[in-house]
Protein backbone atom coordinates (compact mmCIF):
# COMPACT_ATOMS: atom_id res chain seq x y z
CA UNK A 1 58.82 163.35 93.00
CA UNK A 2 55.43 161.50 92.54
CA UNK A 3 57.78 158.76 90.60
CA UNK A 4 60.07 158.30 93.32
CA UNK A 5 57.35 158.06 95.71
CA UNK A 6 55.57 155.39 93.24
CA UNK A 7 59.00 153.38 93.12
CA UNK A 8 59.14 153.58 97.18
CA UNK A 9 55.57 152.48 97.72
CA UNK A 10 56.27 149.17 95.19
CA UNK A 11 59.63 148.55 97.24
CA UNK A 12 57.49 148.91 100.36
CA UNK A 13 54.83 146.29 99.25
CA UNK A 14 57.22 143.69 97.87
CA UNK A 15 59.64 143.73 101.12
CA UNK A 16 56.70 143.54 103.16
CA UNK A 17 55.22 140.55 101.50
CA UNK A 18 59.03 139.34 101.84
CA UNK A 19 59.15 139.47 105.44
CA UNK A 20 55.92 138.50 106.16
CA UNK A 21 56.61 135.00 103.97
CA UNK A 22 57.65 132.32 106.31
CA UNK A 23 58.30 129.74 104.01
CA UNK A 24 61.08 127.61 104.39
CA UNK A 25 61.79 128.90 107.58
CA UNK A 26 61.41 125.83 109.26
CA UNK A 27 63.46 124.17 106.77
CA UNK A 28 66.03 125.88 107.72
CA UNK A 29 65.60 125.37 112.23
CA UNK A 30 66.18 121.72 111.21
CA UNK A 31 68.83 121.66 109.35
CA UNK A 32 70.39 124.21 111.75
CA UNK A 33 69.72 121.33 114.37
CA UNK A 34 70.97 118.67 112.09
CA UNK A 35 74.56 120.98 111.76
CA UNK A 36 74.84 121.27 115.66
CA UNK A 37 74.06 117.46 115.95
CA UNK A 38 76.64 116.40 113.30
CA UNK A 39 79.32 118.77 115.14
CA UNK A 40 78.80 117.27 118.99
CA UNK A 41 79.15 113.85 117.35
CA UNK A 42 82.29 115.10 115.76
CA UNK A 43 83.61 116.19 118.84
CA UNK A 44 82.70 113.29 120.77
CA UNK A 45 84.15 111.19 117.73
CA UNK A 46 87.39 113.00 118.52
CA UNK A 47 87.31 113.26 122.43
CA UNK A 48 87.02 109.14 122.25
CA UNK A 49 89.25 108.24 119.83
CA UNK A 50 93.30 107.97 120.04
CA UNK A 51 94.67 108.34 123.81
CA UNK A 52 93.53 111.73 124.57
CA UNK A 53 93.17 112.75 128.18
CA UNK A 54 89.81 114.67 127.56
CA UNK A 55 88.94 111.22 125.76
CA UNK A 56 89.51 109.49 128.97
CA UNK A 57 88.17 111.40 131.49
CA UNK A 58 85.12 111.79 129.73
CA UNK A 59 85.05 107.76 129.54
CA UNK A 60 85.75 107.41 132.79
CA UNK A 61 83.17 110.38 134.02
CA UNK A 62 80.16 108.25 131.91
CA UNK A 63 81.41 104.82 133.60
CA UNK A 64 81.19 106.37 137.36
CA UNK A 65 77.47 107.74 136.42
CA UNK A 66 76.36 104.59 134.69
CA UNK A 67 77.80 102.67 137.78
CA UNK A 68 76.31 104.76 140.25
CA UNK A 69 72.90 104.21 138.25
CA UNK A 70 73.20 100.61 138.59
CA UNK A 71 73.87 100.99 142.01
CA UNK A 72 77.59 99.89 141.64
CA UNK A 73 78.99 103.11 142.63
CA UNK A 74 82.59 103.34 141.73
């Protein structure tokens, strides 16, 4: 018993100094960033290219805003 209990405390200690080191964790947040970035360009890639109607109306939703920003309103 006082072996197993040795063996439990050492697995204790070293999973607690595991979750208590933080390196590389922000490492990680920007590359999980980068991923989402490189998939909405992907899909925006996609929605604008060939004759898709989500292409289009998507085109035509950003002309009417930047129109009604430059005070051409559409």
């Amino acid at each position: 018993m006082k072996k197993l209990t040795e063996i439990y405390t050492k697995c204790s200690i070293k999973v607690e100094g595991m979750v208590r080191n933080e390196r590389g964790s922000q490492t990680l947040e920007w590359i999980g960033i980068a991923a989402v970035v490189v998939i909405m360009v992907g899909v925006i890639s996609t929605a604008f290219s060939g004759d898709t109607s989500i292409g289009k109306t998507v085109l035509n939703k950003i002309k009417t805003m930047i129109g009604q920003i430059g005070g051409g309103g559409q």
